[in-house]
N, C-alpha and C. Protein backbone atom coordinates (compact mmCIF):
# COMPACT_ATOMS: atom_id res chain seq x y z
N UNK A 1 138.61 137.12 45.00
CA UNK A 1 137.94 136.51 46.16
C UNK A 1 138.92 135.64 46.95
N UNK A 2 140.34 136.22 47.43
CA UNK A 2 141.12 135.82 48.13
C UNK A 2 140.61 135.61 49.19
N UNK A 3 140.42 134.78 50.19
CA UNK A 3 139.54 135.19 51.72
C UNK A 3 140.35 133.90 52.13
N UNK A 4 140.93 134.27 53.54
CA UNK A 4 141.73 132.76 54.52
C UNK A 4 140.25 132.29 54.59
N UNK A 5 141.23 131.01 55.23
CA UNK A 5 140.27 130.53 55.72
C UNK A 5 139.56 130.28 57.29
N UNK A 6 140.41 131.61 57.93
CA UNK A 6 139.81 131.83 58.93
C UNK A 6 140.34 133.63 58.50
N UNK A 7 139.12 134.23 59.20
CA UNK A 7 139.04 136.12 59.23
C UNK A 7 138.53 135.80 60.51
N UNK A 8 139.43 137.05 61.46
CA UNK A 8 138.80 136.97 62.44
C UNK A 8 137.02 137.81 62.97
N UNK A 9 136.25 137.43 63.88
CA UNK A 9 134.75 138.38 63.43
C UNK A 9 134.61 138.61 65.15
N UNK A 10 133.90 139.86 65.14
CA UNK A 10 133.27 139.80 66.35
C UNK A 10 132.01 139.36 66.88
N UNK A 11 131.43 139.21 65.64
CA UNK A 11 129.80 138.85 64.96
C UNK A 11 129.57 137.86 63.91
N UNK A 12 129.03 136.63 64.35
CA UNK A 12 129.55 135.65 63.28
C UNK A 12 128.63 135.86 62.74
N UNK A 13 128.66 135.03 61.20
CA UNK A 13 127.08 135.61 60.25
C UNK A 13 126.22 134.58 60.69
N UNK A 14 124.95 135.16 60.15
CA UNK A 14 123.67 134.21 60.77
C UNK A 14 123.35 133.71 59.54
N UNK A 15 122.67 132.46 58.95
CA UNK A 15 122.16 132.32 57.74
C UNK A 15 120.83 132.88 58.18
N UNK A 16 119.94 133.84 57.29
CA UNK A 16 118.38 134.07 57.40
C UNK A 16 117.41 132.79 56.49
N UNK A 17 117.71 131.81 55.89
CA UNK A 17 116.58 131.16 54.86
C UNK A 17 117.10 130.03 54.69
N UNK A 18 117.68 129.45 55.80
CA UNK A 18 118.23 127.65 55.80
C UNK A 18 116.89 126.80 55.36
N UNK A 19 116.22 127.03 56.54
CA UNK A 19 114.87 126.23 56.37
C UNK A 19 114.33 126.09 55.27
N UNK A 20 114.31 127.07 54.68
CA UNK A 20 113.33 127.69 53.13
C UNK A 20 114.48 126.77 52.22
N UNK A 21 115.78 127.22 52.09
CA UNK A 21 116.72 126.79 50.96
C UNK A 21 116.32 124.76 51.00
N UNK A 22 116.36 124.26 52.49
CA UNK A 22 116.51 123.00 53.16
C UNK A 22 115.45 122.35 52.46
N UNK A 23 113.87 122.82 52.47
CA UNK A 23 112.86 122.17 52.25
C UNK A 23 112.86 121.95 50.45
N UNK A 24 113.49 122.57 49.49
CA UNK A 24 113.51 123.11 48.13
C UNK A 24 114.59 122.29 47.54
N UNK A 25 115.96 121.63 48.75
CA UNK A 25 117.12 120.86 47.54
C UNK A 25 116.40 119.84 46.70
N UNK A 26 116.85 120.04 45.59
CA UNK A 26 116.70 118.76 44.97
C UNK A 26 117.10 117.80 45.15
N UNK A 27 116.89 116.90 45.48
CA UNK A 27 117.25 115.38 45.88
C UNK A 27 117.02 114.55 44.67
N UNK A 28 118.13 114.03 43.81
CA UNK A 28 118.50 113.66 42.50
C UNK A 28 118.02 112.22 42.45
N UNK A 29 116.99 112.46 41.54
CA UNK A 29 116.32 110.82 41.40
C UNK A 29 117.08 109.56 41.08
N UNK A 30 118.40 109.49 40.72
CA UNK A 30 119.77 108.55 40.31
C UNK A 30 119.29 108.08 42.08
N UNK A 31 120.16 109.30 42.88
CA UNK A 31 120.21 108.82 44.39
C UNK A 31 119.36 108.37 45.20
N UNK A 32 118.06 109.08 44.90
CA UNK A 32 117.12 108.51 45.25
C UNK A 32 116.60 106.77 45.10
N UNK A 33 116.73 106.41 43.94
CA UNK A 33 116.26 104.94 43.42
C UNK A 33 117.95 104.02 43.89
N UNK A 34 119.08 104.69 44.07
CA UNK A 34 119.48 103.72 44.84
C UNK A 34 119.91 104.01 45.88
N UNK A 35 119.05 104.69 46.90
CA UNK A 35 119.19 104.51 48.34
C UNK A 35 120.23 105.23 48.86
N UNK A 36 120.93 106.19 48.10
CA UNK A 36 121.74 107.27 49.00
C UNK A 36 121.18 107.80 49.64
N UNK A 37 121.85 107.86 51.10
CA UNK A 37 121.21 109.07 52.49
C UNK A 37 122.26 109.49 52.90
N UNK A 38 122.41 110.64 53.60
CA UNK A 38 123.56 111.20 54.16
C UNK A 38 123.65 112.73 54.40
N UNK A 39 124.86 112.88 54.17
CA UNK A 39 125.13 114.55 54.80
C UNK A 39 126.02 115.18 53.77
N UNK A 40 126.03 116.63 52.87
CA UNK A 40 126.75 116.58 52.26
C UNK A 40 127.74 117.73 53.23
N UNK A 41 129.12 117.92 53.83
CA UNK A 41 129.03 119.36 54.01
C UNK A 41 129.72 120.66 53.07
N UNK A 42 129.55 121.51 53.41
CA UNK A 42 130.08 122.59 52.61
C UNK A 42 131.12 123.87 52.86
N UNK A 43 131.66 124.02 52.44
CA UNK A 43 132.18 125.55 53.26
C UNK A 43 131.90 126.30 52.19
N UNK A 44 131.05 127.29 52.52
CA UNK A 44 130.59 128.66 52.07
C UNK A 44 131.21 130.08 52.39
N UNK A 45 131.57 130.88 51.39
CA UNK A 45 132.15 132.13 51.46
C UNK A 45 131.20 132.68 51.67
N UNK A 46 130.56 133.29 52.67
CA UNK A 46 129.70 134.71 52.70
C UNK A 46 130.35 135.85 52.54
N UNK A 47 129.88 136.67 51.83
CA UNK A 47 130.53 137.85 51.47
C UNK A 47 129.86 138.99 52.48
N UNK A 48 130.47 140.03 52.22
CA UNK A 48 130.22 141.28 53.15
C UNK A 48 128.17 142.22 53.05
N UNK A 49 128.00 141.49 51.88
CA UNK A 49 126.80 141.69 51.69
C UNK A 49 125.61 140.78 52.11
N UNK A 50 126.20 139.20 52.44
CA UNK A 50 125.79 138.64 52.89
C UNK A 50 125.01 137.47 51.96
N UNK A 51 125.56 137.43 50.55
CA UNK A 51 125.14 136.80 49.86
C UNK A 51 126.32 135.66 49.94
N UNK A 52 125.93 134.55 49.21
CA UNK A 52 127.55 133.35 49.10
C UNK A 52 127.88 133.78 47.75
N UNK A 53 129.28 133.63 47.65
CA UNK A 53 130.22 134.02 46.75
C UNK A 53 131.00 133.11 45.99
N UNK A 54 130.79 131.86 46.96
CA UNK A 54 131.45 130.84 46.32
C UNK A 54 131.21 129.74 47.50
N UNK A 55 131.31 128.44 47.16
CA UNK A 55 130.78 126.67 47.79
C UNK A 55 132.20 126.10 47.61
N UNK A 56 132.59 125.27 48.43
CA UNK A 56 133.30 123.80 48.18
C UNK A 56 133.14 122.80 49.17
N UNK A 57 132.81 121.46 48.30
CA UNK A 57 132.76 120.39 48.95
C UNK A 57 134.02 120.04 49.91
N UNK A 58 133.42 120.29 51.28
CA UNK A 58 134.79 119.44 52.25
C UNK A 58 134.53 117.99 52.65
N UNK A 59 133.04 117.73 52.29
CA UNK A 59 132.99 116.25 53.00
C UNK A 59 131.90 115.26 51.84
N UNK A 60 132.15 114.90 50.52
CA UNK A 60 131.54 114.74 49.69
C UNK A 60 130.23 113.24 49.97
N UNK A 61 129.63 113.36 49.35
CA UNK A 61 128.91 112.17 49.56
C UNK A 61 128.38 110.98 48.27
N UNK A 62 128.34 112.20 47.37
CA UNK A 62 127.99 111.32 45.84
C UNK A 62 127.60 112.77 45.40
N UNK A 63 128.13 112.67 43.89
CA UNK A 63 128.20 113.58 42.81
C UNK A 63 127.02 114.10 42.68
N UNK A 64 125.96 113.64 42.97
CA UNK A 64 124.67 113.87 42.21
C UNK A 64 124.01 114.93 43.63
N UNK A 65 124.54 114.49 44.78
CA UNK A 65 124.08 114.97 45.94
C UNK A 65 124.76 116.21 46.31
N UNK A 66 126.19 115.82 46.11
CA UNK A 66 127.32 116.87 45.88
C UNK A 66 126.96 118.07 45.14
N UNK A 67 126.38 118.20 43.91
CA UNK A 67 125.89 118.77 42.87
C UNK A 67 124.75 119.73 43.55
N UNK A 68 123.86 118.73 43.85
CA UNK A 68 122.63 119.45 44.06
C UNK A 68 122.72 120.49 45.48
N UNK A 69 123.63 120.20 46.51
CA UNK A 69 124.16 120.76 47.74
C UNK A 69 124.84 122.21 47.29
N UNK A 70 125.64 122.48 46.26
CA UNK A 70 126.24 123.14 46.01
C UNK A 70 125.30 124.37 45.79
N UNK A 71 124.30 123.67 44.80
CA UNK A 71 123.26 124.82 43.77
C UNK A 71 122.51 125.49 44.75
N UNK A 72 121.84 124.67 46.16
CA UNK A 72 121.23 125.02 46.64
C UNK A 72 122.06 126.17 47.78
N UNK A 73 123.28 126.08 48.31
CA UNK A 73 124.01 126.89 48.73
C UNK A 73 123.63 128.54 48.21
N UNK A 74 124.15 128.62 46.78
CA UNK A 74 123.78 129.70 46.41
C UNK A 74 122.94 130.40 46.35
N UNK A 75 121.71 129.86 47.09
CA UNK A 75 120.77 130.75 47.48
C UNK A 75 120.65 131.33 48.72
N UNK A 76 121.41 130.88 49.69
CA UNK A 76 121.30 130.63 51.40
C UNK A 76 121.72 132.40 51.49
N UNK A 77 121.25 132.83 52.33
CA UNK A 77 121.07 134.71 52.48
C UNK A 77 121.78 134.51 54.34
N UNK A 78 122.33 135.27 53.85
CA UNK A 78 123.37 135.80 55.38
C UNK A 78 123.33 137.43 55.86
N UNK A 79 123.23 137.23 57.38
CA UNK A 79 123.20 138.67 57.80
C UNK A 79 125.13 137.76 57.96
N UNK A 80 125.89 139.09 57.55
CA UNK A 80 127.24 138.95 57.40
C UNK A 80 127.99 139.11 58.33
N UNK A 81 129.50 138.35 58.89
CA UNK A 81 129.79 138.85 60.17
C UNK A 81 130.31 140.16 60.35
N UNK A 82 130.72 140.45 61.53
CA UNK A 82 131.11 141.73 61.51
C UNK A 82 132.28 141.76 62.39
N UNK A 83 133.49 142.87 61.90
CA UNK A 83 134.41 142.79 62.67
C UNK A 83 134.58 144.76 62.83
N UNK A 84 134.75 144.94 64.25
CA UNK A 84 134.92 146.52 64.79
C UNK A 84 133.39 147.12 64.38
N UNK A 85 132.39 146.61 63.97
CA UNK A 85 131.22 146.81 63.42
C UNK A 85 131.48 147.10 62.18
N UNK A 86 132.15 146.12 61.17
CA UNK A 86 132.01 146.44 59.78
C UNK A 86 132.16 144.86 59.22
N UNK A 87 131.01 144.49 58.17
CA UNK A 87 131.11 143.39 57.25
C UNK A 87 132.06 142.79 56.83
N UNK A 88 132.23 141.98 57.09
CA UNK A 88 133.88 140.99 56.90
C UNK A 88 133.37 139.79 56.05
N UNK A 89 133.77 139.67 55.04
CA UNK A 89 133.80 138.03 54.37
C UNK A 89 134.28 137.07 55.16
N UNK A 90 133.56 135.64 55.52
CA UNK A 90 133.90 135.02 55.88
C UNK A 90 133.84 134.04 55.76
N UNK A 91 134.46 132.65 55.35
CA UNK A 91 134.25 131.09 54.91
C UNK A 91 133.16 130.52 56.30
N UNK A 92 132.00 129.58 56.16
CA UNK A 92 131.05 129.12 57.25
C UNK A 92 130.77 127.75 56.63
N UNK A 93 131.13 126.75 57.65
CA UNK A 93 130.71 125.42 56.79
C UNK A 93 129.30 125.41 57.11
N UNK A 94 128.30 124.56 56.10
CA UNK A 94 127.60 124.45 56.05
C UNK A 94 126.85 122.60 55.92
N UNK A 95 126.23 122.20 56.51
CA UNK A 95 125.85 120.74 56.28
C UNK A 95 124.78 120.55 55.61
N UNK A 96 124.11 119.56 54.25
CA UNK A 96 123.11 119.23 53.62
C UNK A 96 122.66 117.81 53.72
N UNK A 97 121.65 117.85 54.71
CA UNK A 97 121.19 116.11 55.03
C UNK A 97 120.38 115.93 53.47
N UNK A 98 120.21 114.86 52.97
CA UNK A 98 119.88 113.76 52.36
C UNK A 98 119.27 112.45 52.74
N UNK A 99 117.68 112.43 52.71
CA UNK A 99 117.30 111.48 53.28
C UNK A 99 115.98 111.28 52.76
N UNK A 100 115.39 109.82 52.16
CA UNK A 100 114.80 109.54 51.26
C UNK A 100 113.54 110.31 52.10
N UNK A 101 112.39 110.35 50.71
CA UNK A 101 111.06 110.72 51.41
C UNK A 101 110.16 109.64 51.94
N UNK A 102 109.49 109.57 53.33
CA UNK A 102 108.76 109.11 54.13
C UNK A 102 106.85 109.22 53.48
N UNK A 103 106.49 108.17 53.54
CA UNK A 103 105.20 108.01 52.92
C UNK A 103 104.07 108.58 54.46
N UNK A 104 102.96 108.76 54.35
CA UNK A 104 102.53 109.20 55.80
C UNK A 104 102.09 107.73 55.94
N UNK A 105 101.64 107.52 57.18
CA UNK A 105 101.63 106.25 57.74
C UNK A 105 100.10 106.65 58.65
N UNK A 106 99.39 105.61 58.73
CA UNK A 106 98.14 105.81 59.57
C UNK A 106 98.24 105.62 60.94
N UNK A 107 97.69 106.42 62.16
CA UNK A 107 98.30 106.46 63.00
C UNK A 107 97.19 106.21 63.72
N UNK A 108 95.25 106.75 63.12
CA UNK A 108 94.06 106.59 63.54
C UNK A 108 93.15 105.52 62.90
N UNK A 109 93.36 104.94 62.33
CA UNK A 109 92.46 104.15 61.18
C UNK A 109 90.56 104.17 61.52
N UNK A 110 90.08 104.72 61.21
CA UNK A 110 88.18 105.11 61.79
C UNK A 110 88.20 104.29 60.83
N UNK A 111 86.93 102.89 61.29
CA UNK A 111 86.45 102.59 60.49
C UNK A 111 84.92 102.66 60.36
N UNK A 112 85.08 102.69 58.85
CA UNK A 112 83.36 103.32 58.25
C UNK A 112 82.32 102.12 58.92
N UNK A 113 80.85 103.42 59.10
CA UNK A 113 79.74 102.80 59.27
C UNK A 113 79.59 101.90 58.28
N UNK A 114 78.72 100.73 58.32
CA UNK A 114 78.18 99.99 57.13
C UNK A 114 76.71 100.34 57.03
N UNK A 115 76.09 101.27 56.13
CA UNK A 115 74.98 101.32 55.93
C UNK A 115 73.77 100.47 56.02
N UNK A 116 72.93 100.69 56.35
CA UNK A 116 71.51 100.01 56.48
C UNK A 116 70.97 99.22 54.87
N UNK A 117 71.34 100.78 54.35
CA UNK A 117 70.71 100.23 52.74
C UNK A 117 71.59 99.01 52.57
N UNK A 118 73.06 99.15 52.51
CA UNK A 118 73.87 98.25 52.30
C UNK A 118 73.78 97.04 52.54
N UNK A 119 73.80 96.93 53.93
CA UNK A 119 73.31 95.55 54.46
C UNK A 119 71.86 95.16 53.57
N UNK A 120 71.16 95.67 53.47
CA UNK A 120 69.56 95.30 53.09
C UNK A 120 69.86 94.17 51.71
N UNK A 121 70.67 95.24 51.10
CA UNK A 121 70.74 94.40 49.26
C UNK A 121 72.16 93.10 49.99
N UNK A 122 72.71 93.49 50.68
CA UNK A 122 73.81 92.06 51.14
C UNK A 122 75.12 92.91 50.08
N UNK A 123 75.55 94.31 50.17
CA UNK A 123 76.12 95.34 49.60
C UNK A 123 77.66 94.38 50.18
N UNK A 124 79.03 93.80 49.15
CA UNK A 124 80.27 93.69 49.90
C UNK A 124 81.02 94.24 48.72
N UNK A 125 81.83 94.63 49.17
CA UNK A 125 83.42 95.30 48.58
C UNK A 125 84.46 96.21 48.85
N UNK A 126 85.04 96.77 48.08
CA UNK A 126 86.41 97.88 49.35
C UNK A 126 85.92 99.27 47.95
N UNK A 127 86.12 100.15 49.03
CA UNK A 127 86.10 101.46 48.28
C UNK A 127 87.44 101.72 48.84
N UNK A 128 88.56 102.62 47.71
CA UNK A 128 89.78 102.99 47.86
C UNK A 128 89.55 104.63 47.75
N UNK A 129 89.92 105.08 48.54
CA UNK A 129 89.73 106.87 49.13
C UNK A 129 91.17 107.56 49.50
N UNK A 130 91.12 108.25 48.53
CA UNK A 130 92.47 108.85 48.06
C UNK A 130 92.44 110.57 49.16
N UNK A 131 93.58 110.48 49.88
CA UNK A 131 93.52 111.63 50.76
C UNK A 131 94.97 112.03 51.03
N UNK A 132 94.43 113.91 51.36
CA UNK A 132 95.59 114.43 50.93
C UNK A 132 96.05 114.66 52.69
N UNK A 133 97.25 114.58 52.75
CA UNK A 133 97.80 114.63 53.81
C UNK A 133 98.64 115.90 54.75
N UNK A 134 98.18 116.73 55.90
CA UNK A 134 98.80 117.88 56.14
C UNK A 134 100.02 117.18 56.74
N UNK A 135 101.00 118.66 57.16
CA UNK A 135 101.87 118.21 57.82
C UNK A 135 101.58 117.82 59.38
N UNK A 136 100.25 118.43 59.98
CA UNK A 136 100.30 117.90 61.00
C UNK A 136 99.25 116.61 61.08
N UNK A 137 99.12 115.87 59.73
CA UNK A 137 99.06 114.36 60.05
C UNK A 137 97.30 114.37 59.40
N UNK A 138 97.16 115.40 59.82
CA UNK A 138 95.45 115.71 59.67
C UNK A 138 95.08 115.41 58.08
N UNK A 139 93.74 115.09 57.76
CA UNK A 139 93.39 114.86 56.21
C UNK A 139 93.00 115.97 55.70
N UNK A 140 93.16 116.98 54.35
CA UNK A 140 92.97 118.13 54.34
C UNK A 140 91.78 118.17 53.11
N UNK A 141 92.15 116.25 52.36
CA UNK A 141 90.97 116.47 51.37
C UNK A 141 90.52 115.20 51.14
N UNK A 142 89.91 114.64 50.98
CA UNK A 142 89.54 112.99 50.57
C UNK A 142 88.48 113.09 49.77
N UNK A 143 88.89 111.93 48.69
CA UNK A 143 87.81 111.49 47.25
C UNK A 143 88.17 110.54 47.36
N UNK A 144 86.89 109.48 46.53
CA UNK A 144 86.78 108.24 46.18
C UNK A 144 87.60 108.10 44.81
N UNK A 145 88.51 107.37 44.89
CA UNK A 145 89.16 106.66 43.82
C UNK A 145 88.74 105.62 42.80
N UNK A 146 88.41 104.12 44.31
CA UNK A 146 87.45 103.30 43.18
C UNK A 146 86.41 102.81 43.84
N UNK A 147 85.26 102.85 43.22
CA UNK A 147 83.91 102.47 44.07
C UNK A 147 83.98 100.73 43.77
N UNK A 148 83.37 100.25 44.21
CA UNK A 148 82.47 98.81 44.54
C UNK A 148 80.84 99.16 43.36
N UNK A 149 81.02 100.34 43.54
CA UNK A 149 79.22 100.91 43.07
C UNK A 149 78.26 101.06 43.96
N UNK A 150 78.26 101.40 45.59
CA UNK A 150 77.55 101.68 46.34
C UNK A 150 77.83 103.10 46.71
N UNK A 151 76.75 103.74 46.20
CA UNK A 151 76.93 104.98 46.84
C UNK A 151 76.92 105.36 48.20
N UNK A 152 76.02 104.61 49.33
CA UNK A 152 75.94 104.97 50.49
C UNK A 152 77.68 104.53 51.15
N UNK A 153 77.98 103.31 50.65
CA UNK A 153 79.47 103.02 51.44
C UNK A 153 80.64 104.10 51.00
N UNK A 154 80.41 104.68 49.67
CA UNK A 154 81.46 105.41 49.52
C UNK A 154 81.69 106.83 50.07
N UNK A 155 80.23 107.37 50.69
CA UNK A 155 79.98 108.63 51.51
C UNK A 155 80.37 108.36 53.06
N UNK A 156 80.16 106.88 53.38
CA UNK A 156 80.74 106.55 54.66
C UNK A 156 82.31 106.20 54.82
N UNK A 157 82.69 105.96 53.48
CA UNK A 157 83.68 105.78 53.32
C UNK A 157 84.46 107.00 53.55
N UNK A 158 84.03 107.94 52.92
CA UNK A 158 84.69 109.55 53.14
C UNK A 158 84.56 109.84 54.00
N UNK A 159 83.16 109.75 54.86
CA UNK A 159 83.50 110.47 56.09
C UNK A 159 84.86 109.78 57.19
N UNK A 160 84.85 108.22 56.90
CA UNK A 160 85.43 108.19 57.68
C UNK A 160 86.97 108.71 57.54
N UNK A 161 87.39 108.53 56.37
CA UNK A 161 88.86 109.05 55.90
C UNK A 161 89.17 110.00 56.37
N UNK A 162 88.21 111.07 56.43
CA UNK A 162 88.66 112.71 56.83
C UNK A 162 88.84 112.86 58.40
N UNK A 163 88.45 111.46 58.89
CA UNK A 163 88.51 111.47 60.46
C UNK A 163 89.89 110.66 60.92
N UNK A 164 90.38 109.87 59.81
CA UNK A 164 91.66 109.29 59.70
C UNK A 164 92.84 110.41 60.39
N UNK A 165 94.04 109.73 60.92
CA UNK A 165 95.11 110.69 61.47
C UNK A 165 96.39 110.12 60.85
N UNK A 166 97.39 110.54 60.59
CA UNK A 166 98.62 110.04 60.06
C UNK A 166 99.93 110.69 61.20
N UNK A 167 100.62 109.48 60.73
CA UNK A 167 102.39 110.08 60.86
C UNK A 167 102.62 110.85 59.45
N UNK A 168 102.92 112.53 59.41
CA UNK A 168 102.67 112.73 58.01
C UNK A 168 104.32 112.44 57.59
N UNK A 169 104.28 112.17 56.20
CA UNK A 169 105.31 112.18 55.49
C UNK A 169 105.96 113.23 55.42
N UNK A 170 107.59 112.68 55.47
CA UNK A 170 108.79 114.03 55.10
C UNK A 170 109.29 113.95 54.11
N UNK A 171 109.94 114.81 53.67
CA UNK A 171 111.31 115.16 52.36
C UNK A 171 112.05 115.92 53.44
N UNK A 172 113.47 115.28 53.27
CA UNK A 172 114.74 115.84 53.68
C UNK A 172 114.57 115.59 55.31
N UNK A 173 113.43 114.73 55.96
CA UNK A 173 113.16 115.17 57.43
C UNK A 173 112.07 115.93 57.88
N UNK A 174 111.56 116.81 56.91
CA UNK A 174 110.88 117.50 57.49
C UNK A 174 109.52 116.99 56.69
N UNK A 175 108.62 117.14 58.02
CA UNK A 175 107.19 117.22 57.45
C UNK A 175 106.81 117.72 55.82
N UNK A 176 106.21 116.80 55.38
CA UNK A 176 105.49 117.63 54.10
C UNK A 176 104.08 117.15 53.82
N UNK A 177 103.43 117.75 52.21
CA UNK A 177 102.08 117.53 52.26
C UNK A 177 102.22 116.63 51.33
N UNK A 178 101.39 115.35 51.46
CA UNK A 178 101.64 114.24 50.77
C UNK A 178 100.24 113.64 50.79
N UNK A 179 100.17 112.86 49.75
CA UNK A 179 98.60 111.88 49.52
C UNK A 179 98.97 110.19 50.17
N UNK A 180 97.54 109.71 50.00
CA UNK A 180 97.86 108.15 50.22
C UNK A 180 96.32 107.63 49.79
N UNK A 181 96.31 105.97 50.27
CA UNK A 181 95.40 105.50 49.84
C UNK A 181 95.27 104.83 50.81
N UNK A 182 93.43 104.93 51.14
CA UNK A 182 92.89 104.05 52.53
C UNK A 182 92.16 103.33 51.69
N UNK A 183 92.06 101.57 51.75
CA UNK A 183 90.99 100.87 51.21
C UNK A 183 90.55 100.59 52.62
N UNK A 184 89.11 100.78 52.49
CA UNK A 184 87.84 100.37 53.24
C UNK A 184 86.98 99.24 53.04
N UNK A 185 86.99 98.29 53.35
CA UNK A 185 86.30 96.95 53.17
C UNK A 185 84.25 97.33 53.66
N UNK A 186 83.67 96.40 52.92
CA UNK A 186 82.58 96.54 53.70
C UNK A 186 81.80 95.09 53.44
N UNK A 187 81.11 94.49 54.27
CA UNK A 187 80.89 95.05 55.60
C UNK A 187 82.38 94.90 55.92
N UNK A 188 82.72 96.26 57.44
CA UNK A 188 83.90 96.51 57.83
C UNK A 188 85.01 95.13 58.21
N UNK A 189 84.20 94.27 58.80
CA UNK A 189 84.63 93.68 59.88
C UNK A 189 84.81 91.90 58.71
């Protein structure tokens, strides 16, 4: 696997499954708990088939990130370049951001009716309503976590959650599906 480090191409290769490989690195819990972010980059051999053949770190960032950049390389799928219309191996740097994960953040906060019954008995406390978070911010599932013991506040409680909107949480940058916790006071106010 002699290859310069420049071949000349008429057709440079395309990666087909960045996104897919991007959303899947492992991001190494060492780096994670102390706050490494960054970029790792890479130069990748694509071979004539269009698979990688071989990784090296040109711009390192930390071992653990370094590591995990590498592994994930070897999956990255290439339409291969081409030179006179024939498959040419070719070295392609490649960059791996690193960047802690983002919690979703509330962006709508609805707050719940206070029931009639509720008020009647003089009903106070917080119900905590555990909801799952899409990428486009939307609630996709909500349950009661911990009641007070009023059933009517904790059904108002849900409805209102599912009407809740978020900034949704990322890994690596990108949107993902993530949970959180809304406590609801009652009476609201």
């Amino acid at each position: 696997l002699n290859v310069p480090d420049f071949v000349p191409y008429e057709v440079a290769p395309q990666v087909l499954n960045l996104q897919e490989v991007e959303k899947t690195v492992e991001y190494p819990e060492i780096a994670k708990k102390a706050g490494i972010e960054g970029v790792v980059y890479l130069k990748v051999l694509v071979w004539t088939d269009g698979t990688v053949k071989r990784v090296k770190v040109i711009k390192p960032l930390y071992d653990a990130l370094d590591n995990a950049a590498v592994k994930s390389a070897y999956r990255l799928k290439f339409k291969p370049a081409l030179q006179r219309d024939k498959p040419v191996a070719v070295w392609v740097a490649i960059p791996f951001r690193f960047s802690s994960p983002t919690s979703p953040r509330v962006k709508k906060l609805v707050v719940p009716n206070y029931p009639e019954a509720a008020k009647i008995v003089g009903a106070k406390g917080r119900v905590y309503v555990g909801v799952t978070v899409g990428t486009n911010g939307k609630v996709t599932k909500a349950i009661v976590l911990k009641s007070f013991g009023n059933l009517a506040c904790d059904a108002n409680a849900l409805k209102a959650a599912k009407k809740c909107t978020f900034e949704p949480g990322t890994i690596n940058g990108e949107p993902a599906v993530m949970t959180a916790v809304i406590p609801f006071n009652f009476p609201p106010y």
